[in-house]
PDB file of N, CA and C in Angstrom:
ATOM      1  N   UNK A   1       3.211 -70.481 -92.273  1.00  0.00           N
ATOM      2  CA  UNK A   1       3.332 -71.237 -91.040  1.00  0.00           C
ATOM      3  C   UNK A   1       4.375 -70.607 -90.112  1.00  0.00           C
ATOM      4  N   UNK A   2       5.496 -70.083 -90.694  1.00  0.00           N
ATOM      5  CA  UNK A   2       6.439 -69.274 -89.862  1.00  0.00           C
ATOM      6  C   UNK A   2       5.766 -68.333 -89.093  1.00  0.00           C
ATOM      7  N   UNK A   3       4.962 -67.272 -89.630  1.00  0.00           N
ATOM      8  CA  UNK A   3       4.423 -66.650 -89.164  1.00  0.00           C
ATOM      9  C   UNK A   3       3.456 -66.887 -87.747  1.00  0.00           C
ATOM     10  N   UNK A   4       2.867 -67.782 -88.134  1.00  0.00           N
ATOM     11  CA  UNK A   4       2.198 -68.628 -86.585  1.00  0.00           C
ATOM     12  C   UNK A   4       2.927 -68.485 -85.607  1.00  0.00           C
ATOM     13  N   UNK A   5       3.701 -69.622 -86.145  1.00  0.00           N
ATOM     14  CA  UNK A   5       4.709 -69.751 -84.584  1.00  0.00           C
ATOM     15  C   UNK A   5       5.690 -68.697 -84.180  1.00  0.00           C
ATOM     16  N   UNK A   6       6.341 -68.000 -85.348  1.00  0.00           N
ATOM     17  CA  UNK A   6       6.923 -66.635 -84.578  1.00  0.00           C
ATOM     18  C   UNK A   6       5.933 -65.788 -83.880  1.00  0.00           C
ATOM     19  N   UNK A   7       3.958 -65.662 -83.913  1.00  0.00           N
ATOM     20  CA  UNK A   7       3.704 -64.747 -83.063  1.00  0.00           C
ATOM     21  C   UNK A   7       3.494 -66.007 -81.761  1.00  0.00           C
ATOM     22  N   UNK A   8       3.385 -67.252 -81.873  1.00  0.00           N
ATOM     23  CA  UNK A   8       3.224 -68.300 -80.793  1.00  0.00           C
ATOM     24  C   UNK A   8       4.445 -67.731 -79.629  1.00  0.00           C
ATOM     25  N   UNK A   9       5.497 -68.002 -80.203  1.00  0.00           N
ATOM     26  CA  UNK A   9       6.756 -67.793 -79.527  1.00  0.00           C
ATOM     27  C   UNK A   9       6.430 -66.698 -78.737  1.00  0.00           C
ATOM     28  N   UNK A  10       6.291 -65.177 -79.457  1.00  0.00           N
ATOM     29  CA  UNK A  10       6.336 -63.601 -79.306  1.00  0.00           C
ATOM     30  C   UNK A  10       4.812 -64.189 -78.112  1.00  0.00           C
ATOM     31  N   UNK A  11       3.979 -64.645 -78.238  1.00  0.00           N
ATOM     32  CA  UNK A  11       3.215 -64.423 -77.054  1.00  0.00           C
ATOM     33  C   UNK A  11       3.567 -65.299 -76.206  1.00  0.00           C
ATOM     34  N   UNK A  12       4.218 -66.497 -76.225  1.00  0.00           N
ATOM     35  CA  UNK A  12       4.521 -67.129 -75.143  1.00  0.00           C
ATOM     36  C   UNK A  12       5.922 -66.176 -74.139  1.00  0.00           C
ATOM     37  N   UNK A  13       6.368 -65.554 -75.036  1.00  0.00           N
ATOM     38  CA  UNK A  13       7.393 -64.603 -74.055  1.00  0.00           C
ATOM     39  C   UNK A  13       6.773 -64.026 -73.500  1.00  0.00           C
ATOM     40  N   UNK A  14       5.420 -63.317 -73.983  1.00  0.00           N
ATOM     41  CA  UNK A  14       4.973 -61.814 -73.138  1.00  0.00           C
ATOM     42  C   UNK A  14       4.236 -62.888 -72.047  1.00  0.00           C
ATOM     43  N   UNK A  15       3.637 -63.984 -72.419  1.00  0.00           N
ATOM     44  CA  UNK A  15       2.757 -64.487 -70.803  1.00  0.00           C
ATOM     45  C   UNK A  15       4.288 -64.884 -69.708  1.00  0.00           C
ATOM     46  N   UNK A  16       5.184 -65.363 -70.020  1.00  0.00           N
ATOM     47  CA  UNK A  16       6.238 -65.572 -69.411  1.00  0.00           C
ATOM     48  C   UNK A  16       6.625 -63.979 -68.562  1.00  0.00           C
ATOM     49  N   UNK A  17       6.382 -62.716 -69.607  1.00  0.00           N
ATOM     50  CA  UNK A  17       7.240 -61.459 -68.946  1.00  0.00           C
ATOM     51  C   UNK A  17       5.671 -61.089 -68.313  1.00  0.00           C
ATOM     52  N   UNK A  18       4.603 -61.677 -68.437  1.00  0.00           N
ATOM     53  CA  UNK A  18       3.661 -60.969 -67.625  1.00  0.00           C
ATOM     54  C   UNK A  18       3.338 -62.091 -66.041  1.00  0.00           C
ATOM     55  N   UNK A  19       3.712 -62.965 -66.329  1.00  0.00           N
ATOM     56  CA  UNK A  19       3.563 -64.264 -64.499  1.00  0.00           C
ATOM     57  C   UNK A  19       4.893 -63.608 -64.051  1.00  0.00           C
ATOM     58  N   UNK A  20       6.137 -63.427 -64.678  1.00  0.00           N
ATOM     59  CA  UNK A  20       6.812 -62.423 -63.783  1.00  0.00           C
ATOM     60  C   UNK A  20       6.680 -61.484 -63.053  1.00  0.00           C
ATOM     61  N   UNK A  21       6.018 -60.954 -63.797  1.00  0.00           N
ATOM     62  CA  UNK A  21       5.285 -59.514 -63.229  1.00  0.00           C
ATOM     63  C   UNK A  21       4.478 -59.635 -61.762  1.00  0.00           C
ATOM     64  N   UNK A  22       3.594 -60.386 -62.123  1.00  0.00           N
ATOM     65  CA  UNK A  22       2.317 -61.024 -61.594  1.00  0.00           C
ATOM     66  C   UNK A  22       2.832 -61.548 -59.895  1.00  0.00           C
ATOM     67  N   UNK A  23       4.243 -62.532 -59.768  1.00  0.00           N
ATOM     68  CA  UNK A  23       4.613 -63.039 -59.241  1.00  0.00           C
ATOM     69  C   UNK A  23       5.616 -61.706 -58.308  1.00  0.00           C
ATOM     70  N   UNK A  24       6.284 -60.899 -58.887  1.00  0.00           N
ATOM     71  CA  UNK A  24       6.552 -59.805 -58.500  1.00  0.00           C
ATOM     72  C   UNK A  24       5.694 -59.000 -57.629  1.00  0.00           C
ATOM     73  N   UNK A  25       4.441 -58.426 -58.103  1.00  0.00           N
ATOM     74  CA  UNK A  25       3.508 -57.732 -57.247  1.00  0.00           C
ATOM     75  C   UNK A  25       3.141 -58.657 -56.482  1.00  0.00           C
ATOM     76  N   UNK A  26       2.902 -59.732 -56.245  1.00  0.00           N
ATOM     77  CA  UNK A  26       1.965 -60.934 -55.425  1.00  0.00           C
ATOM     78  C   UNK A  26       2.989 -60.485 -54.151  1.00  0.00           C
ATOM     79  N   UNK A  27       4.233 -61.272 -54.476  1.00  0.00           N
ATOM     80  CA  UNK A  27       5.132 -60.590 -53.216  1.00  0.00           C
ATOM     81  C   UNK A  27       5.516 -59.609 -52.525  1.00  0.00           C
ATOM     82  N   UNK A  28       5.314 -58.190 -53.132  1.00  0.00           N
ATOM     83  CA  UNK A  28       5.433 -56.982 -52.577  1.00  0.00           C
ATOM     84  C   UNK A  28       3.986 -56.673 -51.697  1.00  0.00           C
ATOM     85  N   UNK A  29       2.552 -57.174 -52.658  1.00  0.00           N
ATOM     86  CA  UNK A  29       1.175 -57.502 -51.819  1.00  0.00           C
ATOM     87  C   UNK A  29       1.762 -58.023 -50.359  1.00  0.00           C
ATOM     88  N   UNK A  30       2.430 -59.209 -50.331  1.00  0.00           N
ATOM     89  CA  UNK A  30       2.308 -59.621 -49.114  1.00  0.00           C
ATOM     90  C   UNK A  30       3.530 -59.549 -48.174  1.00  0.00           C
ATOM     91  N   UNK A  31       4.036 -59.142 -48.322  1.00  0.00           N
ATOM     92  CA  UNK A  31       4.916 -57.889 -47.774  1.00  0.00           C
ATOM     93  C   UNK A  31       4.429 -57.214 -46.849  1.00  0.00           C
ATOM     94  N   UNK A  32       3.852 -55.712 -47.569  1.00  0.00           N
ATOM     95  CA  UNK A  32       2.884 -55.124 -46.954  1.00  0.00           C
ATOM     96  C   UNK A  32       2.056 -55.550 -46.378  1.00  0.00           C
ATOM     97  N   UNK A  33       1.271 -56.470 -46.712  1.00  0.00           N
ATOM     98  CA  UNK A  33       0.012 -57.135 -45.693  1.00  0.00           C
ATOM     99  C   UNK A  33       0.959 -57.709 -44.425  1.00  0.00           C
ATOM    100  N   UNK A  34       1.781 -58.130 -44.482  1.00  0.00           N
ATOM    101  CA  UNK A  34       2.555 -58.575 -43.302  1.00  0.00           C
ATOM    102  C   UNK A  34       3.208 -57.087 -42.367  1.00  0.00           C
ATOM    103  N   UNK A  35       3.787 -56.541 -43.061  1.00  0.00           N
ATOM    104  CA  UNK A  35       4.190 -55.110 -42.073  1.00  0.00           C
ATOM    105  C   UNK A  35       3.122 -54.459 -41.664  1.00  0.00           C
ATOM    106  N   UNK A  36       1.870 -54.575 -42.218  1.00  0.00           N
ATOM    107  CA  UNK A  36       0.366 -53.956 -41.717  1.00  0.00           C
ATOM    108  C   UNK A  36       0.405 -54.551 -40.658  1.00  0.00           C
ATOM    109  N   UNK A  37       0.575 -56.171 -40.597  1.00  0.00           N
ATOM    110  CA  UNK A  37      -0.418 -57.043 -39.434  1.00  0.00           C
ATOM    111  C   UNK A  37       0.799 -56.761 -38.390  1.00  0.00           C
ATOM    112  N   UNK A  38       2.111 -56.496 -38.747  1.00  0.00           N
ATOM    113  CA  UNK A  38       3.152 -56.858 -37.464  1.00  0.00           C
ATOM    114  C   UNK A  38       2.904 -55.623 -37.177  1.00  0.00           C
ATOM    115  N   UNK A  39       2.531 -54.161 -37.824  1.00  0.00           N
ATOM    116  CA  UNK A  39       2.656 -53.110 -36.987  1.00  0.00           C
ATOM    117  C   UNK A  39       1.569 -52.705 -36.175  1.00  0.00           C
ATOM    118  N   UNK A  40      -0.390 -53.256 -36.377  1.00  0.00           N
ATOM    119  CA  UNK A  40      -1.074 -53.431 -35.905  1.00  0.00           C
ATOM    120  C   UNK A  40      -0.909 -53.827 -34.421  1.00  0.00           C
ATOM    121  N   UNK A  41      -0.363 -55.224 -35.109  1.00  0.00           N
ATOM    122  CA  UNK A  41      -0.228 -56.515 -33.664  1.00  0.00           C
ATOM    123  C   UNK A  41       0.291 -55.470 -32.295  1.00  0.00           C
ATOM    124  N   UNK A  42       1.501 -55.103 -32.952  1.00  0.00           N
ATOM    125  CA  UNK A  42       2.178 -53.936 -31.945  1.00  0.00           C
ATOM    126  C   UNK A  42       1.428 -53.351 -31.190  1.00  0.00           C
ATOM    127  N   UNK A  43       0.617 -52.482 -32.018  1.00  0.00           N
ATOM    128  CA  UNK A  43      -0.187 -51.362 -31.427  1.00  0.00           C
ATOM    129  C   UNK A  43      -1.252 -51.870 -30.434  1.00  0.00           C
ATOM    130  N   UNK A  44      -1.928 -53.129 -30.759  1.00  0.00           N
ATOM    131  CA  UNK A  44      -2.682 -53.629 -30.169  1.00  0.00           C
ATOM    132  C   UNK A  44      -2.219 -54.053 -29.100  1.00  0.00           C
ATOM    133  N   UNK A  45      -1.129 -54.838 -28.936  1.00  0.00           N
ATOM    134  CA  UNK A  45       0.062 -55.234 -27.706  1.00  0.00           C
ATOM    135  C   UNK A  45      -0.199 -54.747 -26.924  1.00  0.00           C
ATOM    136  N   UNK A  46       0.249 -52.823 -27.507  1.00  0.00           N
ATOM    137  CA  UNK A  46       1.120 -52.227 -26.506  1.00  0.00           C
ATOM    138  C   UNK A  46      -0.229 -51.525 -25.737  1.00  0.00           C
ATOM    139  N   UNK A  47      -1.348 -51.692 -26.174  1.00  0.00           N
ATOM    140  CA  UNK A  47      -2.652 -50.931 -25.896  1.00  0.00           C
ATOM    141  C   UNK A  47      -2.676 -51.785 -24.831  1.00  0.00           C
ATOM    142  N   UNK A  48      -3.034 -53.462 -25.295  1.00  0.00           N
ATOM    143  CA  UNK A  48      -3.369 -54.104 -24.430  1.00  0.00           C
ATOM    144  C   UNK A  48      -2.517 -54.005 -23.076  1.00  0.00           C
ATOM    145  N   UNK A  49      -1.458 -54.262 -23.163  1.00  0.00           N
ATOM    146  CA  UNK A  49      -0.107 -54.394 -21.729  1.00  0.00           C
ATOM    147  C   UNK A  49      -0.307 -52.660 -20.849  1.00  0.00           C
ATOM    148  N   UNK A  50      -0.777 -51.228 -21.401  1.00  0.00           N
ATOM    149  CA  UNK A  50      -0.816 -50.302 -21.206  1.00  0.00           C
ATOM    150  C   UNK A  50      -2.263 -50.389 -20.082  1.00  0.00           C
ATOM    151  N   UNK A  51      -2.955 -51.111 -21.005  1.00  0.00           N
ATOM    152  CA  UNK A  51      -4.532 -50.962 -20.457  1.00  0.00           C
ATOM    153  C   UNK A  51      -4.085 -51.857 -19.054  1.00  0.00           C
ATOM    154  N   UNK A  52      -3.917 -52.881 -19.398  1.00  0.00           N
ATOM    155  CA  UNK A  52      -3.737 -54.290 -18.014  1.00  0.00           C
ATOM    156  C   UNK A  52      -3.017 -53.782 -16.752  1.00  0.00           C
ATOM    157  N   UNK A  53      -1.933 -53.108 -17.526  1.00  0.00           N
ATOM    158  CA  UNK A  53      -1.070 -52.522 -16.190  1.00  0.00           C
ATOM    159  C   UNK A  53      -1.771 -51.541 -15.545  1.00  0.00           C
ATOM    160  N   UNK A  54      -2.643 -50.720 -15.968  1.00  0.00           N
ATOM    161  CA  UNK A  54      -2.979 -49.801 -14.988  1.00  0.00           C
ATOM    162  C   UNK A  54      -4.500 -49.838 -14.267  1.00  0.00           C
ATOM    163  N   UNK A  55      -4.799 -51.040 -14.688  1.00  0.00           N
ATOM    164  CA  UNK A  55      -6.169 -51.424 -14.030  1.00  0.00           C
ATOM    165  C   UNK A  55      -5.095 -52.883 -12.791  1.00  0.00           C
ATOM    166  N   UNK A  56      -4.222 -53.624 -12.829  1.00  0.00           N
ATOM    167  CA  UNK A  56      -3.532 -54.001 -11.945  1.00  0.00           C
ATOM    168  C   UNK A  56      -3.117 -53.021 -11.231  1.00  0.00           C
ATOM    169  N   UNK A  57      -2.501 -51.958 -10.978  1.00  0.00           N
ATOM    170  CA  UNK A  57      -2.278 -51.018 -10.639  1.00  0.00           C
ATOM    171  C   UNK A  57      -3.613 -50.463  -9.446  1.00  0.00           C
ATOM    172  N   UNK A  58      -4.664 -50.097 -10.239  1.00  0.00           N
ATOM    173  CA  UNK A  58      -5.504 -49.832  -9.313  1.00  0.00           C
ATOM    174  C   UNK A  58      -6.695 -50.996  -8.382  1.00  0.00           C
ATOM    175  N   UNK A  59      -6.043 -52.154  -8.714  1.00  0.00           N
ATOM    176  CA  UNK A  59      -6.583 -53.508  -8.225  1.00  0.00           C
ATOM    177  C   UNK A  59      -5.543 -53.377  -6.744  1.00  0.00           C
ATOM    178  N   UNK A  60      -3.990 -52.967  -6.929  1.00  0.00           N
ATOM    179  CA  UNK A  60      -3.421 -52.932  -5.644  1.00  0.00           C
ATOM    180  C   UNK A  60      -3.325 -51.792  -5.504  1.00  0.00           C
ATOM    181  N   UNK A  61      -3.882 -50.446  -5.491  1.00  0.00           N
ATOM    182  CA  UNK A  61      -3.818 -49.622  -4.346  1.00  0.00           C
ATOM    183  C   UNK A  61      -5.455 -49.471  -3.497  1.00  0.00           C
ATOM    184  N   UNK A  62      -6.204 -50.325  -4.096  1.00  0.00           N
ATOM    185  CA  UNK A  62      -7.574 -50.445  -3.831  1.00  0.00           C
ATOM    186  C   UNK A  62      -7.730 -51.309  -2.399  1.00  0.00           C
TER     187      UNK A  62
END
């Protein structure tokens, strides 16, 4: 019966050291998915405000 529960124990540590894990990558995942979308957003911004200004631009010298 010792035997049981010492491997019970021994696997309840490793699921404990593996949702660590788990919980670890989940957050670095979304991390990155967030510096993707904020550096996108940017690009898209700066496209958009680039594009607008120079079609205003030729709306007043027109």
């Amino acid at each position: 019966m010792r035997d049981v529960d010492r491997k019970i124990a021994q696997l309840d540590k490793q699921q404990k050291q593996l949702e660590k894990e788990i919980r670890s990558f989940n957050l670095k995942i979304r991390i990155v998915i967030f510096i993707l979308l904020v550096f996108f957003g940017w690009i898209l911004h700066r496209e958009f405000i680039n594009t607008y200004a120079e079609h205003e631009e030729t709306k007043i010298t027109e």
